[in-house]
Protein backbone atom coordinates (compact mmCIF):
# COMPACT_ATOMS: atom_id res chain seq x y z
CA UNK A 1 111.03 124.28 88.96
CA UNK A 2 107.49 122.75 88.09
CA UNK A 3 107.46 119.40 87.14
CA UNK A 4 105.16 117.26 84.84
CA UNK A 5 103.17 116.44 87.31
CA UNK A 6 102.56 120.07 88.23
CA UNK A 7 101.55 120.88 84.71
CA UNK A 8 99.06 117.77 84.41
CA UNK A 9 97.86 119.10 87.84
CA UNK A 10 97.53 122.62 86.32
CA UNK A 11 95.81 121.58 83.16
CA UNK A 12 93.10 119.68 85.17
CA UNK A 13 92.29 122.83 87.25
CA UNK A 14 91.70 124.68 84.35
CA UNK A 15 88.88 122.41 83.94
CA UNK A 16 85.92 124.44 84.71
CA UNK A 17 82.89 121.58 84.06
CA UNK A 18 82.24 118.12 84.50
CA UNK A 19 82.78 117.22 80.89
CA UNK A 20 86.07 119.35 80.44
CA UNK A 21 87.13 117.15 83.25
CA UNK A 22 86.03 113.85 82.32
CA UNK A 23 87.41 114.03 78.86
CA UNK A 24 91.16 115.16 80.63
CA UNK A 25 90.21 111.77 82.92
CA UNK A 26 90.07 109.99 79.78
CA UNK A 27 93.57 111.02 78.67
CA UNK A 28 95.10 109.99 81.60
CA UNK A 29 94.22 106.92 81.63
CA UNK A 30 95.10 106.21 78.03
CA UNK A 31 98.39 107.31 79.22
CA UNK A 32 98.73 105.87 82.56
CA UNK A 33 97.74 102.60 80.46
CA UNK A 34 100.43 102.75 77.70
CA UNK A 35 103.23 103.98 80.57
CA UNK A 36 105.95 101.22 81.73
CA UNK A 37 108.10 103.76 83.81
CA UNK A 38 106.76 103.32 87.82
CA UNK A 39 107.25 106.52 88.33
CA UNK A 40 105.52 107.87 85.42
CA UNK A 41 102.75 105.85 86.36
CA UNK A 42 102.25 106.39 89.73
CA UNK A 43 102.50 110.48 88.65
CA UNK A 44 99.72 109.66 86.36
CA UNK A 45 97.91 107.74 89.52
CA UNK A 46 98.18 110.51 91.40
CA UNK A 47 96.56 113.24 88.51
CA UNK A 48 93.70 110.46 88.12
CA UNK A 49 92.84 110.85 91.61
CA UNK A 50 93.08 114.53 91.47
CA UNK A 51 91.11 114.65 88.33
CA UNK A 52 88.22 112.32 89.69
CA UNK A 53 88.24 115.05 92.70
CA UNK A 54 88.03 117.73 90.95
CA UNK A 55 85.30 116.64 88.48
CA UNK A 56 83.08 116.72 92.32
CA UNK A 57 84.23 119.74 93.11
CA UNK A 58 83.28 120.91 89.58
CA UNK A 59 79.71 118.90 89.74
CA UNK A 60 79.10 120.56 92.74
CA UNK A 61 79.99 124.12 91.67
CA UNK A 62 77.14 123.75 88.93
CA UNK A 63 74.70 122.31 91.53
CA UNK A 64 75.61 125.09 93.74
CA UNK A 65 74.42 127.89 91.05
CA UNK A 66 71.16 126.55 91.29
């Protein structure tokens, strides 16, 4: 059964720019800011860090079409 975290993780790879990224980035951390359960915010840790990876990957796809 997915969990949250697999649907945050999901919603970031559907990402397909920089700014589509950085604006799901944002969200996160208004979240992971206003969370007090640990283990909601270390799930929310976790998708920031994916999220800050993925924006590269999806920098370097556009620098790559060039």
């Amino acid at each position: 059964m997915p969990t949250e975290l697999d649907a945050l993780l999901s919603s970031i790879r559907e990402c397909e720019n920089y700014g589509a990224v950085k604006h799901r980035l944002a969200i996160i951390k208004e979240n992971k800011d206003a969370a007090a359960d640990p283990d909601v915010v270390r799930a929310l840790r976790d998708a920031e860090v994916y999220a800050l990876i993925w924006g590269v990957f999806a920098a370097a796809l556009k620098l790559e079409r060039f």
